[in-house]
Protein backbone atom coordinates (compact mmCIF):
# COMPACT_ATOMS: atom_id res chain seq x y z
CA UNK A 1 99.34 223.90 139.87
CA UNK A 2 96.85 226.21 139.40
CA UNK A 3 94.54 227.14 136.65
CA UNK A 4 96.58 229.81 134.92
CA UNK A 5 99.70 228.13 134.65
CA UNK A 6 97.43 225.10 133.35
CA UNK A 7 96.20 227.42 130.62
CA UNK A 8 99.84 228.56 129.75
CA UNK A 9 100.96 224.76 129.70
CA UNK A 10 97.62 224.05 127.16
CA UNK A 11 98.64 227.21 125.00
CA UNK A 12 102.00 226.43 124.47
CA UNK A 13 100.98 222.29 123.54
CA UNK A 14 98.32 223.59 121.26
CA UNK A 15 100.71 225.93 119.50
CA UNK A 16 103.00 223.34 119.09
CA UNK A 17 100.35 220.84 117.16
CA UNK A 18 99.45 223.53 115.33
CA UNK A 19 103.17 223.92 114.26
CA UNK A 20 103.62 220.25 113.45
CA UNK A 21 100.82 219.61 111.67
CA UNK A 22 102.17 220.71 107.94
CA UNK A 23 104.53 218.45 108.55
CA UNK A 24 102.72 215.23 109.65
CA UNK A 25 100.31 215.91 106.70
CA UNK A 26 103.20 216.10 104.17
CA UNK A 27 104.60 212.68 105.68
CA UNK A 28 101.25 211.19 104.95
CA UNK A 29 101.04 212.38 101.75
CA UNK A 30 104.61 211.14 100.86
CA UNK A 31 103.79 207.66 101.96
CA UNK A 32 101.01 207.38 100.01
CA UNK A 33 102.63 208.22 97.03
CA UNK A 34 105.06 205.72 98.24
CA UNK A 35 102.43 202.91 98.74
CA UNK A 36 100.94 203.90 95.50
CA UNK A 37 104.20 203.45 93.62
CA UNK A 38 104.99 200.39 95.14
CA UNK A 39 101.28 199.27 94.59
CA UNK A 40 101.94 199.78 91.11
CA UNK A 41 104.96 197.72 90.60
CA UNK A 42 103.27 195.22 92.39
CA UNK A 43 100.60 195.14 89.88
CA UNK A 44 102.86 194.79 87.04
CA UNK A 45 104.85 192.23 88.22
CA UNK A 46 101.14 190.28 88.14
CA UNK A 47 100.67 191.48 84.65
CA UNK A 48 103.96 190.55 83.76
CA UNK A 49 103.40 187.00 84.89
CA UNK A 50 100.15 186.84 83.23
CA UNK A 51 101.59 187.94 80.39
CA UNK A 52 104.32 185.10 80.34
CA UNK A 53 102.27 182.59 80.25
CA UNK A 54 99.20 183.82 77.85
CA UNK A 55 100.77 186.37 75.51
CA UNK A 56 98.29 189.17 76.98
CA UNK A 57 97.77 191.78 79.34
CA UNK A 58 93.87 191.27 81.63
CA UNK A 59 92.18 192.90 83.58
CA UNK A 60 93.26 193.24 87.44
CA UNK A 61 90.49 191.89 88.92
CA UNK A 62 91.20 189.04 86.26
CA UNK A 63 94.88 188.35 87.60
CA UNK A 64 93.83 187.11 90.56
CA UNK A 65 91.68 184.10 89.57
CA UNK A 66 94.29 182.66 87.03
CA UNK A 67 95.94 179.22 88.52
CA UNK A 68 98.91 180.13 88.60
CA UNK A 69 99.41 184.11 88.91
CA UNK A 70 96.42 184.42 91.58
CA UNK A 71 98.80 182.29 93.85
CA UNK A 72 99.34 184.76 96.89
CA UNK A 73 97.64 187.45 94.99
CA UNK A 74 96.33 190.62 96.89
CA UNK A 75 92.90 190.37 97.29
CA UNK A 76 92.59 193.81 97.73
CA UNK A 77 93.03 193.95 94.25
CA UNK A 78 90.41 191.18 93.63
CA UNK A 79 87.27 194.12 92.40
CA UNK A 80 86.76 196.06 89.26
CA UNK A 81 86.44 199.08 91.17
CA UNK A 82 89.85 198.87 92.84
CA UNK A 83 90.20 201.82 96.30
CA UNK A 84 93.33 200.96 98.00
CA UNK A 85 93.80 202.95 101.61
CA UNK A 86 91.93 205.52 99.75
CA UNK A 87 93.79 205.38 96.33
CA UNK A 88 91.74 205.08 93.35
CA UNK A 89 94.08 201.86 91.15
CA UNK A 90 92.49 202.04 87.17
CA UNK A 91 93.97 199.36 84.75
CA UNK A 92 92.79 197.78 81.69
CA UNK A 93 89.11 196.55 81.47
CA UNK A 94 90.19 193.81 79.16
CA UNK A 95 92.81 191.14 77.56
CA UNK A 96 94.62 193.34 74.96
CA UNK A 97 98.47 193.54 74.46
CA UNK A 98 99.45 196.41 76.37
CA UNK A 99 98.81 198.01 79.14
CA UNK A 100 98.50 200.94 81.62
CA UNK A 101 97.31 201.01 84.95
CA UNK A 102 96.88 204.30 87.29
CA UNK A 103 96.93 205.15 90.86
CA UNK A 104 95.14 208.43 91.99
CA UNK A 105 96.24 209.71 95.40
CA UNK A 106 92.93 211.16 97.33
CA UNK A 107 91.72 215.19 97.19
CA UNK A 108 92.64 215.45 94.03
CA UNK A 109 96.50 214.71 94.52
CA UNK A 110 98.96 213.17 92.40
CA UNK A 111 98.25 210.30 89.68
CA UNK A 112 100.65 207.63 88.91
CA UNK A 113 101.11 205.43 86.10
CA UNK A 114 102.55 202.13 84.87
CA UNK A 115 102.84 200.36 81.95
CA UNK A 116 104.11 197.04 80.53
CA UNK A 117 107.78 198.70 80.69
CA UNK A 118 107.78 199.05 83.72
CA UNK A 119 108.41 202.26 84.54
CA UNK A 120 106.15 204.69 87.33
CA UNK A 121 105.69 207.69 85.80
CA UNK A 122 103.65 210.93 87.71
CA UNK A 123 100.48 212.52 84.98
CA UNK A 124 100.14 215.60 84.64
């Protein structure tokens, strides 16, 4: 093989990653906004549970050091300041009686929310 046809076979590989990269980048950004949805209706399902047994909606960080909720609880989720695989998870910084808790996707992408009915819901 010699050095030309080297340089043709490098060309034609680096066009090609150049090609697929749009595409690799939008399937990483679709499963993070996968993993942040299902990251969210993980969370509720916690609040949900806390809110079964004390009539209130806590804190994340809280969830996780009740009895009975914090049972096989992510401790991921375990901080104040919650960053996920580099997703930014806000919810309520005390008890109160409802809820909402957002997910923002890195470089400025989406934002997700949930609330105590359950449903994910993109912000604007």
């Amino acid at each position: 093989m010699t050095l030309l046809e080297l340089a043709i076979i490098l060309s034609i590989v680096g066009v090609l990653v150049f090609i697929a990269l749009p595409t690799l980048r939008q399937t990483g950004d679709e499963a993070n906004i996968d993993f942040a949805k299902e990251q969210l209706l993980y969370l509720h399902g916690k609040e949900q549970e806390y809110f079964a047994l004390h009539g209130k909606y806590a804190p994340i960080s809280k969830l996780g050091q009740d009895p009975t909720v914090g049972r096989e609880f992510d401790k991921r989720f375990s901080r104040d300041e919650i960053n996920v695989e580099g997703i930014q998870f806000n919810g309520p910084k005390s008890e109160q009686a409802t809820y909402e808790i957002v997910a923002a996707l890195p470089r400025n992408g989406p934002r997700y929310k949930v609330d105590q009915s359950g449903q994910v819901t993109a912000l604007p």
